[in-house]
Protein backbone atom coordinates (compact mmCIF):
# COMPACT_ATOMS: atom_id res chain seq x y z
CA UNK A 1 0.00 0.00 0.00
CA UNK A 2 1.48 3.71 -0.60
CA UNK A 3 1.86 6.66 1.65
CA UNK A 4 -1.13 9.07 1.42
CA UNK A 5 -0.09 12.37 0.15
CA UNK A 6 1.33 14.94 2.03
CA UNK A 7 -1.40 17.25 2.33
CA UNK A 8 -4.18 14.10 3.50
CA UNK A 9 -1.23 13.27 6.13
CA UNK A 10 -1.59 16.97 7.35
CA UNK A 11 -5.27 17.11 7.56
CA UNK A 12 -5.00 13.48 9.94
CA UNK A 13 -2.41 14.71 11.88
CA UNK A 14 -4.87 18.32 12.46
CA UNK A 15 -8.18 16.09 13.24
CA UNK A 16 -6.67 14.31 15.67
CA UNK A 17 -5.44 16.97 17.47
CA UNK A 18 -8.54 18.86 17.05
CA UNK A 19 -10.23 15.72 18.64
CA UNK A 20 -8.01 15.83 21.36
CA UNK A 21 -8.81 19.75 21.95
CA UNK A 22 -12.60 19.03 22.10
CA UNK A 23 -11.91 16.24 24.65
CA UNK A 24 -9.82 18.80 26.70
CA UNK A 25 -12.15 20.83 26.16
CA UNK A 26 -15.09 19.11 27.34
CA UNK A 27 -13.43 17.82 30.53
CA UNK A 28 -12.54 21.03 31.44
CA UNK A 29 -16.26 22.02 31.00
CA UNK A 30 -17.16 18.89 32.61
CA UNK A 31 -14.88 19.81 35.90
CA UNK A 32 -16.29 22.93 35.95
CA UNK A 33 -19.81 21.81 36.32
CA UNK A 34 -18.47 19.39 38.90
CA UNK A 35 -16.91 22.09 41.15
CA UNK A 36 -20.08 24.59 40.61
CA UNK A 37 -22.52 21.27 41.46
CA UNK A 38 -20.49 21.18 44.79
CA UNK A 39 -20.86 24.60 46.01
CA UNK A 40 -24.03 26.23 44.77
CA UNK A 41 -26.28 23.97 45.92
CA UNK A 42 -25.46 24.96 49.72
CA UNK A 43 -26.34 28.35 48.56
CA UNK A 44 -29.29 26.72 47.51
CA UNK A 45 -30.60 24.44 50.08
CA UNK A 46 -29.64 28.07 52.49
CA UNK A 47 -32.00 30.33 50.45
CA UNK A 48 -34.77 27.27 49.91
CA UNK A 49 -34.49 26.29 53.56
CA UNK A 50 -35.20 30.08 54.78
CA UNK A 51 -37.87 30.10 52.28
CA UNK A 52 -39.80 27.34 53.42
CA UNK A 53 -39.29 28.49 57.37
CA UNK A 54 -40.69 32.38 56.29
CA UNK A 55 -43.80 30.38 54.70
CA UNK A 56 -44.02 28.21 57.81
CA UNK A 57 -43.58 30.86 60.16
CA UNK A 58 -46.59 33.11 58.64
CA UNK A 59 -48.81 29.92 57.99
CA UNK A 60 -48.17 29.09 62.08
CA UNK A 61 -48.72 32.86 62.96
CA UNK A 62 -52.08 33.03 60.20
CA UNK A 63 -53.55 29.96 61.81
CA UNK A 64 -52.61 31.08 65.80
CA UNK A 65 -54.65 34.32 64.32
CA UNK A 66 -57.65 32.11 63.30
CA UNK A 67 -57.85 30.06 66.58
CA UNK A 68 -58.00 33.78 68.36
CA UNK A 69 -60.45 34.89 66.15
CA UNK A 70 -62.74 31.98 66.69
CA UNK A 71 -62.19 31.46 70.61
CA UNK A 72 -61.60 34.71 71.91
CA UNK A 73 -57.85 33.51 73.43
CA UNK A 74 -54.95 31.91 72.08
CA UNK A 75 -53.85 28.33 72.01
CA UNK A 76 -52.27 27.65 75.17
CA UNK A 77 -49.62 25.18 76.55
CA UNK A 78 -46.85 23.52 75.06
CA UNK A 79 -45.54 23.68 71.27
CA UNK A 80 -47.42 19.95 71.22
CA UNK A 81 -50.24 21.25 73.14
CA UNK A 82 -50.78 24.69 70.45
CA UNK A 83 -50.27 22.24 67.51
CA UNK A 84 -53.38 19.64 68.91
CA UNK A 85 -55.37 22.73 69.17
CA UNK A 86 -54.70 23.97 65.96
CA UNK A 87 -55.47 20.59 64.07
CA UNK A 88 -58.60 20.42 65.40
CA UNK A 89 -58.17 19.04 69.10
CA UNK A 90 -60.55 21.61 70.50
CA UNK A 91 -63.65 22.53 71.48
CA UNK A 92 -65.43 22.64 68.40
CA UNK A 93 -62.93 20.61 66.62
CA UNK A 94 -62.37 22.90 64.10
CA UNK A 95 -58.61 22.70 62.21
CA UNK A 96 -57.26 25.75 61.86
CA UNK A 97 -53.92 23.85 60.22
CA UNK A 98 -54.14 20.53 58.72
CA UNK A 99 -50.24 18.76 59.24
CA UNK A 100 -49.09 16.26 56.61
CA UNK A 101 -46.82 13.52 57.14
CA UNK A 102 -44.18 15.02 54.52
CA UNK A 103 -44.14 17.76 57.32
CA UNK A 104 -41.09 17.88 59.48
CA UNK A 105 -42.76 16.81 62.85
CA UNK A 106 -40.91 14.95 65.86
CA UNK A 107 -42.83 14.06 69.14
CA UNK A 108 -45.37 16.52 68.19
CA UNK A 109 -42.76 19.28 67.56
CA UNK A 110 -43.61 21.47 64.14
CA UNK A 111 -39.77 21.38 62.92
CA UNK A 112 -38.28 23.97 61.23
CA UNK A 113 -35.78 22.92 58.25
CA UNK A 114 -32.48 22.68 60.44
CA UNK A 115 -34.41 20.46 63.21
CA UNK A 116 -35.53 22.75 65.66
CA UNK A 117 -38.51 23.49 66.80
CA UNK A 118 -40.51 26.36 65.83
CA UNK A 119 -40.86 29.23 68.68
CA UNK A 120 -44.21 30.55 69.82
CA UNK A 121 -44.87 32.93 72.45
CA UNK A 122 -47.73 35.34 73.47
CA UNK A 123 -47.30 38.84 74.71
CA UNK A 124 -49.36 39.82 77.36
CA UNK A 125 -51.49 42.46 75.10
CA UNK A 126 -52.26 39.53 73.48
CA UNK A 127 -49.34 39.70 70.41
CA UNK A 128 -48.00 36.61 69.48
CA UNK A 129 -45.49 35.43 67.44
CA UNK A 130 -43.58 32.42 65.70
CA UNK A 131 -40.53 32.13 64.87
CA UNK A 132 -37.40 29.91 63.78
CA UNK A 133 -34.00 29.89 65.05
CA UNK A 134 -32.13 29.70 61.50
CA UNK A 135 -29.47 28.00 60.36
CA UNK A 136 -27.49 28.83 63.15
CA UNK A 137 -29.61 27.43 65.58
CA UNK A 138 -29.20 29.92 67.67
CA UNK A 139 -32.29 31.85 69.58
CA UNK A 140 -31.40 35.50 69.40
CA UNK A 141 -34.88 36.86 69.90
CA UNK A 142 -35.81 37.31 66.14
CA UNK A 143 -32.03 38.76 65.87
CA UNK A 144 -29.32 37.43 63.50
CA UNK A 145 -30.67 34.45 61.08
CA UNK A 146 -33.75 34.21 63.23
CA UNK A 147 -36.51 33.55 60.59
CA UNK A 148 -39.49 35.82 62.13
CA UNK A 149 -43.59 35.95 61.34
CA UNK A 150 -43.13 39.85 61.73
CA UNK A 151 -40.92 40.75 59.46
């Protein structure tokens, strides 16, 4: 068999190091990805998890509200005690928040998304509030990451 001609030798020699460039190429690309897929979700899961807590937080306060407006007082007791009362474990049995299993619940204990329990307290004119302690987990009083129903 002969030697192709020059120029056909040339144009081999140039595809496969074009090939190799695309395969460069694409790895780099590829490793890229990788490193981005590593660090934005955290930024991710951060801004989803404080989403979900505000909308927990206000759907907590909003039913709270609806239990006042009905009996004239709030839910009273402990965090278990509040959440009975609002899913209908009351006089009139009416459920002022209906709890599904997806939800993050442990002995009775509305979770927020880092694992902690949701705050609720009363003021004595009759204010009341919920609250989480963000992803610090750290109660500073509606301070720092707190997640807050009032702001």
């Amino acid at each position: 068999m002969s030697e192709p001609p020059p120029l056909q030798k040339a144009r081999q020699g140039s595809t496969k190091w074009a090939l190799i460039g695309l395969i460069t190429l694409f790895l780099c690309l590829a490793l890229g990805g990788f490193v981005w897929l590593l660090n934005a979700p955290t930024a991710d899961r951060t801004r989803i998890s404080r989403s979900q807590a505000t909308s927990d937080v206000r759907w907590f306060r909003t039913a709270i509200s609806a239990y006042i407006s009905e009996y004239g007082q709030e839910p009273t007791g402990t965090q278990q005690n509040i959440l009975k009362a609002l899913q209908g474990d009351n006089p009139r049995r009416i459920v002022f928040m209906e709890v599904s299993p997806k939800m993050n619940l442990k002995d009775g204990l509305f979770l927020d998304p880092w694992g902690v329990p949701y705050k609720v307290e009363y003021s004595l004119d009759g204010y009341h509030w919920v609250y989480s302690t963000g992803a610090n987990k750290i109660d500073e009083g509606g301070h720092g990451d707190d997640v807050t129903s009032w702001q």
